[in-house]
PDB file of N, CA and C in Angstrom:
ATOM      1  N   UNK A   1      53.025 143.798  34.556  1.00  0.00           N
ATOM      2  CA  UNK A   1      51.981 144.482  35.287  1.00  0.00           C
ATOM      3  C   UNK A   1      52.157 144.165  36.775  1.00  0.00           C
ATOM      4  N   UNK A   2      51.853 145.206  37.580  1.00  0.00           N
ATOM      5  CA  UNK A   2      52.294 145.159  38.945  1.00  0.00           C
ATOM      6  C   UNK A   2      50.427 144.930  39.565  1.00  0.00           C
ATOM      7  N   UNK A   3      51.065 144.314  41.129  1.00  0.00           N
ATOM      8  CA  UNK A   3      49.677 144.646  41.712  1.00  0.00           C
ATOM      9  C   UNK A   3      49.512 146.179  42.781  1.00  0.00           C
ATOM     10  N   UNK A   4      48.247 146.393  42.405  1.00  0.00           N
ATOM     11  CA  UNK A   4      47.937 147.701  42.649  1.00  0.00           C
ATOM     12  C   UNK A   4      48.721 148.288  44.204  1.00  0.00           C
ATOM     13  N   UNK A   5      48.491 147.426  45.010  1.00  0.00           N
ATOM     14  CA  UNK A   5      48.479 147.388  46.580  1.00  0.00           C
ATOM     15  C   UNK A   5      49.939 146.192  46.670  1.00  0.00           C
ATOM     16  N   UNK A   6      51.173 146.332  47.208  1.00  0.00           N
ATOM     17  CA  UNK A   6      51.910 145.605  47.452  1.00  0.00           C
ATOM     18  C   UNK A   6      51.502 144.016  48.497  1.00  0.00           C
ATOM     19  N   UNK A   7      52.050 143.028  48.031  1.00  0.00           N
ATOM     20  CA  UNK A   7      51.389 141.783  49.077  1.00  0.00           C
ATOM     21  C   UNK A   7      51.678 142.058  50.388  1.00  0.00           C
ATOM     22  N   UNK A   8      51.326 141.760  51.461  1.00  0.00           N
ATOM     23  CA  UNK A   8      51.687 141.815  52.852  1.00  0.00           C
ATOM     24  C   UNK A   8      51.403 140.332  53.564  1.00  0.00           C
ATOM     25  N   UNK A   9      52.714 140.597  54.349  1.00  0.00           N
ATOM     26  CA  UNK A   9      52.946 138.759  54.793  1.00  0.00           C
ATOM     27  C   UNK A   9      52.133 139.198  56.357  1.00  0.00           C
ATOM     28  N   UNK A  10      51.259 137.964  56.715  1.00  0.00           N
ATOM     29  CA  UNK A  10      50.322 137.880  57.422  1.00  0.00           C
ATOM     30  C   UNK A  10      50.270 136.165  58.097  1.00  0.00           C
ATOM     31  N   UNK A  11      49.612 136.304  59.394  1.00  0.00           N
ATOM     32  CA  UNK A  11      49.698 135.130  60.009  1.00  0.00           C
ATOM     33  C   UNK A  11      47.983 134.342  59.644  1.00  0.00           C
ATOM     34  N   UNK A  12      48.071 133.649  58.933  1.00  0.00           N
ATOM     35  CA  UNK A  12      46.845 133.085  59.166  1.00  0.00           C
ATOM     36  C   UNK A  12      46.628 131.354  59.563  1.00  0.00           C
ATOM     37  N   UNK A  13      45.507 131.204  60.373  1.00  0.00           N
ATOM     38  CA  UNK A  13      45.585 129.644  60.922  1.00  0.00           C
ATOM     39  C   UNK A  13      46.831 129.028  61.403  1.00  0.00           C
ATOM     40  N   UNK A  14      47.570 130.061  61.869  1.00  0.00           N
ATOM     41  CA  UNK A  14      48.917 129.950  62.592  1.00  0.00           C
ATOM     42  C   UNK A  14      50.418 129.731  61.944  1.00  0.00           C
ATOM     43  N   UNK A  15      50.011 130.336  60.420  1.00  0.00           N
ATOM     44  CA  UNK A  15      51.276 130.004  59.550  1.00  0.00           C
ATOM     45  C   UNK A  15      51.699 131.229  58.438  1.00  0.00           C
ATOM     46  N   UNK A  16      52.671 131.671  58.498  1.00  0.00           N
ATOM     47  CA  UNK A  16      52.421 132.940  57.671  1.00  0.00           C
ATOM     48  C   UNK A  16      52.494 132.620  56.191  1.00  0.00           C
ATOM     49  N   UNK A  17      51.534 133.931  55.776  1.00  0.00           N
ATOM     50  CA  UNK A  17      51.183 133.682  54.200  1.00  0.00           C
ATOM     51  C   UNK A  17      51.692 135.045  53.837  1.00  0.00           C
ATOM     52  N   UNK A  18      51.673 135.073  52.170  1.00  0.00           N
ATOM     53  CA  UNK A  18      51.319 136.303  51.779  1.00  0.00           C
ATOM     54  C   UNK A  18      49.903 136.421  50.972  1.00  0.00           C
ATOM     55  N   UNK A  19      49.670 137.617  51.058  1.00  0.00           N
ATOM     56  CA  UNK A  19      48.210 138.152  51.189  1.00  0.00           C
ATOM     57  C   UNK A  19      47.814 139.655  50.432  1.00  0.00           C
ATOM     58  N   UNK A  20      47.106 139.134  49.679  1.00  0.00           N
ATOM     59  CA  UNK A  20      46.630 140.156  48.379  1.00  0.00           C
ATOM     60  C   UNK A  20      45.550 141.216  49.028  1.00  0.00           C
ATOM     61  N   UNK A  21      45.942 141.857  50.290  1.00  0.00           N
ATOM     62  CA  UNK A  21      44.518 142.424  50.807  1.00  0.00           C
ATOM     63  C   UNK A  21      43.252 143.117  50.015  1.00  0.00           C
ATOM     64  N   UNK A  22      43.816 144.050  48.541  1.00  0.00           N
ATOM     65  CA  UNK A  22      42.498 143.990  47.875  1.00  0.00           C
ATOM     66  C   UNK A  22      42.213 143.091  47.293  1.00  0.00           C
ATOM     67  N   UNK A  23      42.127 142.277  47.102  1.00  0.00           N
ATOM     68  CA  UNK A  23      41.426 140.953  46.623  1.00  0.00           C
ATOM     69  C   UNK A  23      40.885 140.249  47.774  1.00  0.00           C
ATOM     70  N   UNK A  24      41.653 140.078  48.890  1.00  0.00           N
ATOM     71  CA  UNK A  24      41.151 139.554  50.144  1.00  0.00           C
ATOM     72  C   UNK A  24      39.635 139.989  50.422  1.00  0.00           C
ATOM     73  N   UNK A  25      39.445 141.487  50.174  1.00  0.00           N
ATOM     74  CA  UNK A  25      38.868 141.813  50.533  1.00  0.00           C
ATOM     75  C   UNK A  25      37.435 141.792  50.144  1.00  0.00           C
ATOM     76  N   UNK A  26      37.648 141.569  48.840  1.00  0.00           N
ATOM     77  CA  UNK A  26      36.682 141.694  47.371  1.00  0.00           C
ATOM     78  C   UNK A  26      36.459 140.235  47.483  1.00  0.00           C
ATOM     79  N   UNK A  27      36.940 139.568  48.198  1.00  0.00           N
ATOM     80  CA  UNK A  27      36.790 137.880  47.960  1.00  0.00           C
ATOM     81  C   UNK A  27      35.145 137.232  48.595  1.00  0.00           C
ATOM     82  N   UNK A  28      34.506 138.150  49.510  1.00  0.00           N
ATOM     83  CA  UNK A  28      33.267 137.731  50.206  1.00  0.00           C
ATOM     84  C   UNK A  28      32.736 137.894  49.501  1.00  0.00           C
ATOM     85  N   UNK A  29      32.552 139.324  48.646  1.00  0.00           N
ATOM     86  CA  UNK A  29      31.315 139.855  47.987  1.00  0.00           C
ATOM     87  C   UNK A  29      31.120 139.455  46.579  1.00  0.00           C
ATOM     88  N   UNK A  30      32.759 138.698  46.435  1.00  0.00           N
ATOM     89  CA  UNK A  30      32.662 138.990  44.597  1.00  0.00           C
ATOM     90  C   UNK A  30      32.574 137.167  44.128  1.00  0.00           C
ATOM     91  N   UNK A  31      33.190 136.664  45.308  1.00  0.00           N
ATOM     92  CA  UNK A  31      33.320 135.116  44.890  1.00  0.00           C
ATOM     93  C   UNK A  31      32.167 134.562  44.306  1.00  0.00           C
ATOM     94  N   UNK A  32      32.054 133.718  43.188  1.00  0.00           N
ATOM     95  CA  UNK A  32      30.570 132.800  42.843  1.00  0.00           C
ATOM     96  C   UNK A  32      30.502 131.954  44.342  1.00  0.00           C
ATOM     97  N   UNK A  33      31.073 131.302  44.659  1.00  0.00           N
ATOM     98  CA  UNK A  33      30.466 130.484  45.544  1.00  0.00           C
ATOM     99  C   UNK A  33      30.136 131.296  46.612  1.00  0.00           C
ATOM    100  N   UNK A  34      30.726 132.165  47.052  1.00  0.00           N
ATOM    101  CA  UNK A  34      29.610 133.009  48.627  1.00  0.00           C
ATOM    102  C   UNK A  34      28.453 133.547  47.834  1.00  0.00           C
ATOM    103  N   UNK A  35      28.074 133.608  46.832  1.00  0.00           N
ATOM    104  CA  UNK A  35      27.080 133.762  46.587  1.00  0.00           C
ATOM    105  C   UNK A  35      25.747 132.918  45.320  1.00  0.00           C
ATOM    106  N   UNK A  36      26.237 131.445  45.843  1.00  0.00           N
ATOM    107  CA  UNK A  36      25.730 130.881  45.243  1.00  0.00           C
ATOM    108  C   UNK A  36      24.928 129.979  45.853  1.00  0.00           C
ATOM    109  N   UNK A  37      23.712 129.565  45.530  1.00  0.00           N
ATOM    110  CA  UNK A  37      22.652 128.525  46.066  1.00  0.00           C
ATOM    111  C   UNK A  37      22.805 127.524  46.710  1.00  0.00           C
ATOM    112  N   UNK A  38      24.454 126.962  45.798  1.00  0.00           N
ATOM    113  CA  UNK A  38      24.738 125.352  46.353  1.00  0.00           C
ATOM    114  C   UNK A  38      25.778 125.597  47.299  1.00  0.00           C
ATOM    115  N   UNK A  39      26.360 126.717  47.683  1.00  0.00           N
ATOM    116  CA  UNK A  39      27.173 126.594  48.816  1.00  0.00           C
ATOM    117  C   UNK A  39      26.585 126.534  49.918  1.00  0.00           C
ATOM    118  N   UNK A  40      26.579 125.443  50.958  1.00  0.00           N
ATOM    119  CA  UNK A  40      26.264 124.860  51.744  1.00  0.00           C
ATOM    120  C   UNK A  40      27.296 124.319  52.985  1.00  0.00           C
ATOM    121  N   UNK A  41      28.108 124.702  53.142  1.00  0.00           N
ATOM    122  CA  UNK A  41      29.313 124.250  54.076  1.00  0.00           C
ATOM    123  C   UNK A  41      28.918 123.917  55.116  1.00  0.00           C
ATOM    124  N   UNK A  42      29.084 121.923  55.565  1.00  0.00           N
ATOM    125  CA  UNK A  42      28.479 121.483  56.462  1.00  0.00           C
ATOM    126  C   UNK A  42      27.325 120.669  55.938  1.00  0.00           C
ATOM    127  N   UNK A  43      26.709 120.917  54.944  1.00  0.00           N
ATOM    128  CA  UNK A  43      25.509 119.808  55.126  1.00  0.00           C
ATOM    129  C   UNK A  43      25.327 118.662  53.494  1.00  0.00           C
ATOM    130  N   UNK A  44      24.958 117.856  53.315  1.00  0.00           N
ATOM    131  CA  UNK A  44      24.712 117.111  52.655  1.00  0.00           C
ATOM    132  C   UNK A  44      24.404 117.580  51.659  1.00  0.00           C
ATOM    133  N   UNK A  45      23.977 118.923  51.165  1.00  0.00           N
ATOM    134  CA  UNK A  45      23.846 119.388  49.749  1.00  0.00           C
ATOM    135  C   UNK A  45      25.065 120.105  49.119  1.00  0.00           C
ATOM    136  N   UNK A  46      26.215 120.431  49.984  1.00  0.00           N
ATOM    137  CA  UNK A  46      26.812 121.317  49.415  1.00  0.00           C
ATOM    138  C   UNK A  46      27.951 121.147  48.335  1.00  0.00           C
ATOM    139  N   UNK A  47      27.825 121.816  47.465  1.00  0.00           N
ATOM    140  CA  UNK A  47      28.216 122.079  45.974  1.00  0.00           C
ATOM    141  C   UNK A  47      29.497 121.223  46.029  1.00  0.00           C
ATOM    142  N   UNK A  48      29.662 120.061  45.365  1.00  0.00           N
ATOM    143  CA  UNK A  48      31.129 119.520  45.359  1.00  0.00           C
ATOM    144  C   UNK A  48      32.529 119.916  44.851  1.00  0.00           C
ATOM    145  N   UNK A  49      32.158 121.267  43.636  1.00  0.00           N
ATOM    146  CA  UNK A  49      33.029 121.760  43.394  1.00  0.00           C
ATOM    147  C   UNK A  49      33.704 122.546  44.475  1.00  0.00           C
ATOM    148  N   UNK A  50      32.974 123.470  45.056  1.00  0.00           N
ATOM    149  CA  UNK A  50      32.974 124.144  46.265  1.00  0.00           C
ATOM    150  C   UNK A  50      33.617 123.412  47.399  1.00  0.00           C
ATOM    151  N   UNK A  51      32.810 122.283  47.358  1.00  0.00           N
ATOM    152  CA  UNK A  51      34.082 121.459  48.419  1.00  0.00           C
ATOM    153  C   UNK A  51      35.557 121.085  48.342  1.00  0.00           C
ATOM    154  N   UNK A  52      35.611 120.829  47.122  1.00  0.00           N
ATOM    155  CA  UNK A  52      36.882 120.424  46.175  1.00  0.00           C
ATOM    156  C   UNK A  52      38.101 121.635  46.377  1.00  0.00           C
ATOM    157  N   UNK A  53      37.496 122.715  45.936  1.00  0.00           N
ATOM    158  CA  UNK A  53      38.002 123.541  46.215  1.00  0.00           C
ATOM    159  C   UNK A  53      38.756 123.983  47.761  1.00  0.00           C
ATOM    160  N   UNK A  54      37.761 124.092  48.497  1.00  0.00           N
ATOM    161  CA  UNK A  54      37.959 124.280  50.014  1.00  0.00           C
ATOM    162  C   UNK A  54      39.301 123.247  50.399  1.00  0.00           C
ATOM    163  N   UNK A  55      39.221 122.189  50.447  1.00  0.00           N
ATOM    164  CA  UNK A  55      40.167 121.151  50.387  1.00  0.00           C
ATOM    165  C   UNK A  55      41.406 121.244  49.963  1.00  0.00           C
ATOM    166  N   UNK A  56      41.471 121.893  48.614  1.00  0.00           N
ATOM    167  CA  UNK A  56      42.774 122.597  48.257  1.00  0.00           C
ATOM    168  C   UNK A  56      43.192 123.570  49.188  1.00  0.00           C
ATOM    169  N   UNK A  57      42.210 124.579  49.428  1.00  0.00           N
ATOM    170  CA  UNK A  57      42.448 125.748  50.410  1.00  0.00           C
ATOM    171  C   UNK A  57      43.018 125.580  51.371  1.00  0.00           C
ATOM    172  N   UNK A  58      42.681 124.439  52.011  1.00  0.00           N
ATOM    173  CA  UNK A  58      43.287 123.748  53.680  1.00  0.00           C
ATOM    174  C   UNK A  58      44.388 123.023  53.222  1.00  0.00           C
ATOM    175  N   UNK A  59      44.465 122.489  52.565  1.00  0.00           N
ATOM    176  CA  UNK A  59      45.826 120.856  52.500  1.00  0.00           C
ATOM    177  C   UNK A  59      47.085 122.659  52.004  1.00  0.00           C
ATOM    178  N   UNK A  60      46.873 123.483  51.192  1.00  0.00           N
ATOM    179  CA  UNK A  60      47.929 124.286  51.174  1.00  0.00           C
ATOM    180  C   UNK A  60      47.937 125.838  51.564  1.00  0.00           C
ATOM    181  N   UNK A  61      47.334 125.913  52.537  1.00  0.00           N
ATOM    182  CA  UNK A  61      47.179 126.874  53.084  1.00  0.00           C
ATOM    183  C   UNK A  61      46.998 128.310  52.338  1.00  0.00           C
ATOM    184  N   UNK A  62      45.805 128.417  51.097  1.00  0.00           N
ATOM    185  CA  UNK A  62      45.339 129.091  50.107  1.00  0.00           C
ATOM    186  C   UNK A  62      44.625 129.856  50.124  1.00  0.00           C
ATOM    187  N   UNK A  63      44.158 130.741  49.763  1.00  0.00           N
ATOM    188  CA  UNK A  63      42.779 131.534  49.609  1.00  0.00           C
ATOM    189  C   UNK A  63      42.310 132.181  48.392  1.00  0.00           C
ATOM    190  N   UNK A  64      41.379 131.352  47.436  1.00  0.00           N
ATOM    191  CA  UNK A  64      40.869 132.194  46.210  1.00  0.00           C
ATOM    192  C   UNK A  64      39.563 132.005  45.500  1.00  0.00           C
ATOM    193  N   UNK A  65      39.401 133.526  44.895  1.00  0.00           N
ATOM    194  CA  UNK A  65      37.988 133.699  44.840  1.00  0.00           C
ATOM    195  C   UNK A  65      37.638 132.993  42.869  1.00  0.00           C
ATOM    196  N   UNK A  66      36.487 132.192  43.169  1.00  0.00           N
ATOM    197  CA  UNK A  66      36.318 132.087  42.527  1.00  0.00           C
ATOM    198  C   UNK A  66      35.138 132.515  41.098  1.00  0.00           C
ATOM    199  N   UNK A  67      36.135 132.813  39.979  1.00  0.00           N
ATOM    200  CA  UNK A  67      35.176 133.617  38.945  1.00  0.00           C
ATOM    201  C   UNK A  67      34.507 133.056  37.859  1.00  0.00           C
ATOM    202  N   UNK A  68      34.766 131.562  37.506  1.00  0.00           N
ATOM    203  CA  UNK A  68      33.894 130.961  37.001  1.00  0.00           C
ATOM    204  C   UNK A  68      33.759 129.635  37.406  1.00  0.00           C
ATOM    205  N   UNK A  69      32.292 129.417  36.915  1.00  0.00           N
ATOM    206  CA  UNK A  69      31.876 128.243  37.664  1.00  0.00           C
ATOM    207  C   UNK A  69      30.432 127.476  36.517  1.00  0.00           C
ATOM    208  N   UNK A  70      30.954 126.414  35.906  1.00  0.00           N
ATOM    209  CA  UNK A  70      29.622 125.501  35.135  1.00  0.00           C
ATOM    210  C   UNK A  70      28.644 125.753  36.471  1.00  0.00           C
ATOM    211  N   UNK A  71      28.581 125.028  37.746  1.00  0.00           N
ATOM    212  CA  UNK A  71      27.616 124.719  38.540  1.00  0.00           C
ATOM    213  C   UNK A  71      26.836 126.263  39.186  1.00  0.00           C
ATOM    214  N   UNK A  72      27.018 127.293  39.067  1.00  0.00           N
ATOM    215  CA  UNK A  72      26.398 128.557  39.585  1.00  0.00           C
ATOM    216  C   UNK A  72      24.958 129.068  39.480  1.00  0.00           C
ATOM    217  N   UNK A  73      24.386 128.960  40.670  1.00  0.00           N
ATOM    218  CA  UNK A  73      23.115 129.413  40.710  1.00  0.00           C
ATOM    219  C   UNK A  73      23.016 130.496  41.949  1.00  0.00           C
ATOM    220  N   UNK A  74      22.942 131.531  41.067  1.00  0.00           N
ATOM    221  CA  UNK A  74      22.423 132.776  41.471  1.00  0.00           C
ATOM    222  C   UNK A  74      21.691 132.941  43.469  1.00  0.00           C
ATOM    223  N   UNK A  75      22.006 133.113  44.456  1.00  0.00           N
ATOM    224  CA  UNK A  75      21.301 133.379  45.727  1.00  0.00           C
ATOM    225  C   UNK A  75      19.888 134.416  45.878  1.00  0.00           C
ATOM    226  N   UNK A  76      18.948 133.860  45.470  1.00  0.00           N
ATOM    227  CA  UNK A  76      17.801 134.683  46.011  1.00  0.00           C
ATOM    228  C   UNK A  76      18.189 135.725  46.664  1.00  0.00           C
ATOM    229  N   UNK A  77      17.887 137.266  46.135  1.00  0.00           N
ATOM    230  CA  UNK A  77      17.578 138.334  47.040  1.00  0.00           C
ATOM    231  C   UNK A  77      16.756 138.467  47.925  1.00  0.00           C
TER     232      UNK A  77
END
């Protein structure tokens, strides 16, 4: 199985990646953690998985959305 949209190599945080732009794109709206209660980036409550994660993201220069999650609580409309 192929991906829909071919990858495209892209500069990000000053290092080039390749880059799934529909998924990139789908990654704000669709991720559990951008839309979850305990994401908190920056303060003393925020979700440790979520942090855990992020951490991976930076040490290898990553980006992914995540679709399941034990810790997920829903963001007030």
């Amino acid at each position: 199985m192929a991906m829909e949209k071919p990858a495209e190599a892209q500069t990000h945080f000053g290092n080039l990646v390749w880059v799934n732009t529909k998924m990139d794109a789908l990654r704000e709206s669709e991720c559990l953690c951008m839309n979850c209660e305990l994401f908190k980036p920056n303060t003393d409550g925020h979700c440790r998985i979520a942090a855990a994660g992020y951490a991976l993201c930076r040490l290898t220069n990553i980006s992914f959305a995540v679709t399941r999650c034990p810790a997920f609580i829903p963001k007030a409309p």
